[in-house]
C-alpha atoms as a PDB file:
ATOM      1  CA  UNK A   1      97.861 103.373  87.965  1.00  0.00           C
ATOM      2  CA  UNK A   2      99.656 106.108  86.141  1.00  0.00           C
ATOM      3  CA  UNK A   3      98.444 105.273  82.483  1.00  0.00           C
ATOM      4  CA  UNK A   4      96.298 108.128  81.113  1.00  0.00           C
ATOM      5  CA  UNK A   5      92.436 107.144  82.251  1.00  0.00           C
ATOM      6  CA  UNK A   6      90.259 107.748  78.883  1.00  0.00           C
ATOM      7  CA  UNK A   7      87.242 110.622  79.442  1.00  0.00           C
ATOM      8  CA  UNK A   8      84.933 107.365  80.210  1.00  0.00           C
ATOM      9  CA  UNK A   9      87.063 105.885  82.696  1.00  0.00           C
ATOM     10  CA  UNK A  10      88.230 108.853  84.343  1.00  0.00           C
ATOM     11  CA  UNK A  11      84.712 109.574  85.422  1.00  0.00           C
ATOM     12  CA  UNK A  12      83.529 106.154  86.658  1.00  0.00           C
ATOM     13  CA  UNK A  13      86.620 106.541  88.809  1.00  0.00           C
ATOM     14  CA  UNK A  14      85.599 109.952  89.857  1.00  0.00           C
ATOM     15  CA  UNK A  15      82.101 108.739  90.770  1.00  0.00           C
ATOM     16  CA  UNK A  16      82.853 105.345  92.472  1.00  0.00           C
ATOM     17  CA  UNK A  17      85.693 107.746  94.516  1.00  0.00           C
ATOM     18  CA  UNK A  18      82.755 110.025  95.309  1.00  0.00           C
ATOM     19  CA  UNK A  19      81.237 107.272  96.436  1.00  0.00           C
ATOM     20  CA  UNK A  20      83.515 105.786  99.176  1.00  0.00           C
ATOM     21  CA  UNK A  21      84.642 108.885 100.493  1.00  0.00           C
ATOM     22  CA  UNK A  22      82.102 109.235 103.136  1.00  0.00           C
ATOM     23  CA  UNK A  23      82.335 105.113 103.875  1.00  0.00           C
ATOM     24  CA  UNK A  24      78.673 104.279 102.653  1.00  0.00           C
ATOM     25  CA  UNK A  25      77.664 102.997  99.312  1.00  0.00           C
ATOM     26  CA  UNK A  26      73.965 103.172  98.508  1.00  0.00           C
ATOM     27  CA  UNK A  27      71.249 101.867  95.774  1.00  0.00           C
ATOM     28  CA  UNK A  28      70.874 105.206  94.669  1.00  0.00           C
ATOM     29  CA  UNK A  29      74.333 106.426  94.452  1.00  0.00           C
ATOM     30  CA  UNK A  30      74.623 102.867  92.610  1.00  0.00           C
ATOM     31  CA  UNK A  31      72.230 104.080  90.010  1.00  0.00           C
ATOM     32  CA  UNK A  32      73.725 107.398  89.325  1.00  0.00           C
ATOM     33  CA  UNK A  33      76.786 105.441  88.026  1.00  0.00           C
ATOM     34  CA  UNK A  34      75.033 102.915  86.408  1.00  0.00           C
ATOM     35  CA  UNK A  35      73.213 105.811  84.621  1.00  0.00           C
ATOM     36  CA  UNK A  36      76.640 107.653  83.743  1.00  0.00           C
ATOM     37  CA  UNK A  37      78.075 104.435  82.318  1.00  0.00           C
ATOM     38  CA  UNK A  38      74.897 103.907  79.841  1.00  0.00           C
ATOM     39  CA  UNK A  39      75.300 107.508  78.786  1.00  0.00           C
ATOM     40  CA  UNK A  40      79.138 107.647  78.861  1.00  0.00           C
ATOM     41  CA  UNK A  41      80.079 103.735  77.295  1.00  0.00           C
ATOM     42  CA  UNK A  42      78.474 103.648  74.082  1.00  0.00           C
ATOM     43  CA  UNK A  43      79.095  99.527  73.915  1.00  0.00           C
ATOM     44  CA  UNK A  44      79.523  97.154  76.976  1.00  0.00           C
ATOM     45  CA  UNK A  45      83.012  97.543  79.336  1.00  0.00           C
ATOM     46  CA  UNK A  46      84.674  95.249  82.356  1.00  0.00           C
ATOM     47  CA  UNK A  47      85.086  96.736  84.924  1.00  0.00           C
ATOM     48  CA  UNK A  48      86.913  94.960  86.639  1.00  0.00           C
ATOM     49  CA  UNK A  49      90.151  96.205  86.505  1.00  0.00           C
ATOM     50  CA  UNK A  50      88.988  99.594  87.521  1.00  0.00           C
ATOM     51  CA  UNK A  51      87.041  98.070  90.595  1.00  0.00           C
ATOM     52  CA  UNK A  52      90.090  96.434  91.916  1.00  0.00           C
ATOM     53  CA  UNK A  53      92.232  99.335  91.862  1.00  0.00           C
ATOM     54  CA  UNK A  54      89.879 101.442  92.920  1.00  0.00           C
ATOM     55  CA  UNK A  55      89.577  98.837  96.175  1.00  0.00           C
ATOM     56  CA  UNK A  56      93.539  98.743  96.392  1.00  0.00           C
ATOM     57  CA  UNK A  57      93.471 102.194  96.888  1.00  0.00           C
ATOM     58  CA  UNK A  58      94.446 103.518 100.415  1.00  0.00           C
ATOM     59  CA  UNK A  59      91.891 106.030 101.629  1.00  0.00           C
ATOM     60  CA  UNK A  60      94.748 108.532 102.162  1.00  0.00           C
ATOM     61  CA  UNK A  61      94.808 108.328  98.516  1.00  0.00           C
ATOM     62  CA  UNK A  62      92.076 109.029  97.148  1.00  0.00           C
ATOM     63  CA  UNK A  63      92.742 113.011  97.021  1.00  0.00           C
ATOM     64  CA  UNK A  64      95.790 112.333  94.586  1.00  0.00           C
ATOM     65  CA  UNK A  65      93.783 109.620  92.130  1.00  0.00           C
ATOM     66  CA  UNK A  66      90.473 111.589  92.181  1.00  0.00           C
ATOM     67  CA  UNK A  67      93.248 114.564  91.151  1.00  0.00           C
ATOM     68  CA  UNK A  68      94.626 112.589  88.672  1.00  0.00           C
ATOM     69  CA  UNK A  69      91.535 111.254  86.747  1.00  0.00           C
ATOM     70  CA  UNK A  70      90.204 114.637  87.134  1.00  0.00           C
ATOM     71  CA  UNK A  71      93.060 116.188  84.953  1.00  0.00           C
ATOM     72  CA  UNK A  72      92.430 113.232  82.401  1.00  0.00           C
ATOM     73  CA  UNK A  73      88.600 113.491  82.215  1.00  0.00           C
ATOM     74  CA  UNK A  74      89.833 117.385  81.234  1.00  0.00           C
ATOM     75  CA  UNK A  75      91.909 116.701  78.908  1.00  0.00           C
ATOM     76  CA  UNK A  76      89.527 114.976  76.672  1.00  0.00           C
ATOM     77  CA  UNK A  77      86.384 116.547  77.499  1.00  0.00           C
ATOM     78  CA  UNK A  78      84.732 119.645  76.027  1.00  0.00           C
ATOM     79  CA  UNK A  79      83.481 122.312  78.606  1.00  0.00           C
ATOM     80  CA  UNK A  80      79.720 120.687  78.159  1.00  0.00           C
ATOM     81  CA  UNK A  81      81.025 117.164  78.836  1.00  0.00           C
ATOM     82  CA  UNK A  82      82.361 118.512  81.977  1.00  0.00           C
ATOM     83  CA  UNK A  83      79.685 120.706  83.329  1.00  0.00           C
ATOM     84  CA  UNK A  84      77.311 116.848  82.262  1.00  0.00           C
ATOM     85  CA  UNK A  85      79.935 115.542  84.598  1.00  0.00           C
ATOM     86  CA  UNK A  86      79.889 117.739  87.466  1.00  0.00           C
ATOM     87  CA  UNK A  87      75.251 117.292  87.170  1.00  0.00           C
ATOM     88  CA  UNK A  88      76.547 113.358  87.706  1.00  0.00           C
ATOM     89  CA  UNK A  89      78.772 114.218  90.840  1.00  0.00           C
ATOM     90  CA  UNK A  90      76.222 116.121  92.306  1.00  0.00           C
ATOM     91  CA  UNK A  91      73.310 113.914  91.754  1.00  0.00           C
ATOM     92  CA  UNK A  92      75.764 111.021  93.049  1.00  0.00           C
ATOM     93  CA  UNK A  93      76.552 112.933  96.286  1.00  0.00           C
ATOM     94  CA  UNK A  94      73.239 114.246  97.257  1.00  0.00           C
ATOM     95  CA  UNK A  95      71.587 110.293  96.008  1.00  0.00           C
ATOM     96  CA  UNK A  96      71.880 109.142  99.818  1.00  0.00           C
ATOM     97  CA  UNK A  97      69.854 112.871 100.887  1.00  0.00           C
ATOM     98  CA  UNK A  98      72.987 113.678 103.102  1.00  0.00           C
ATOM     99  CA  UNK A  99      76.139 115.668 101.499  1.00  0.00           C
ATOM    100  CA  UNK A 100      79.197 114.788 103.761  1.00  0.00           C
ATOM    101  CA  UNK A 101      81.700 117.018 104.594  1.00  0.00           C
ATOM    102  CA  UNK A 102      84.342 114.696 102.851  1.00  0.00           C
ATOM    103  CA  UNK A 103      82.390 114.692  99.692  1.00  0.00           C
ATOM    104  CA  UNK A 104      82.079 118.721  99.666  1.00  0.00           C
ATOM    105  CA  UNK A 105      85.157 118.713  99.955  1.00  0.00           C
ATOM    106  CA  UNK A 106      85.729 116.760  96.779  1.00  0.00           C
ATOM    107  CA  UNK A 107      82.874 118.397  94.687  1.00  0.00           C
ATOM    108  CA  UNK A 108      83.845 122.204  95.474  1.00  0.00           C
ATOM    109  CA  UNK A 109      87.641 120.751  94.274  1.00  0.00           C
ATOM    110  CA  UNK A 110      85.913 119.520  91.075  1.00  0.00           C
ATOM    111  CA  UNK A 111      83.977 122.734  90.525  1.00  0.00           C
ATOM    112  CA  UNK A 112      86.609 124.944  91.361  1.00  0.00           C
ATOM    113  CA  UNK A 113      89.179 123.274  89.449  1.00  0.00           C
ATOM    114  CA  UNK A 114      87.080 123.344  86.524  1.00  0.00           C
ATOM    115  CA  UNK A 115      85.306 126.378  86.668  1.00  0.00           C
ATOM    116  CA  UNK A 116      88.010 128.572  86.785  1.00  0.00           C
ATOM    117  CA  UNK A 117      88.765 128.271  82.831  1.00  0.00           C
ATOM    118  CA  UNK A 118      85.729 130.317  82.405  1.00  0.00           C
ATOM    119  CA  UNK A 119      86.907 133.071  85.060  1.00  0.00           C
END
């Protein structure tokens, strides 16, 4: 997918990514979405399309799209909407009480990405 992800999308792909990287999904990491998709999509969305690329994706991959929606979610996002954001990514990764090493990983690239504007 190289079209430019709106601020909305970007993040649900952000999340759901967050989400598979350490190879469970649970209830609660389901709600944290569901929560970010009330908040973030004013009006009601398929997402479909975004759930079967997101399932196409090769785990290898992940790095680059998670990357890539991160520099869209930036582009359109004011420095509030992003630290909102990163409260989501952390409440998604701690939701199943056990922070994996592959979703640190992620997280500290999120934080560190985009807290070095204000540095």
């Amino acid at each position: 997918m190289n079209r430019k992800l709106n601020k909305a999308e970007a993040g649900y792909h952000m999340l759901q990514l967050l989400a598979f990287v350490d190879q469970t999904f649970s209830v609660d990491e389901d709600l944290v979405i569901r929560k970010y998709l009330v908040e973030n999509y004013p009006f009601h969305v398929n997402l479909d399309g975004a759930i079967e690329h997101l399932s196409m994706l090769k785990q290898e991959d992940y790095i680059l799209h998670f990357q890539k929606c991160m520099d869209d979610f930036y582009e359109d996002s004011t420095p509030d909407e992003r630290t909102q954001f990163l409260n989501f990514a952390v409440q998604l990764v701690k939701a199943d009480n056990v922070i994996s090493p592959v979703e640190n990983v992620y997280l500290k690239l999120l934080f560190d990405t985009w807290e070095s504007e204000t540095a």
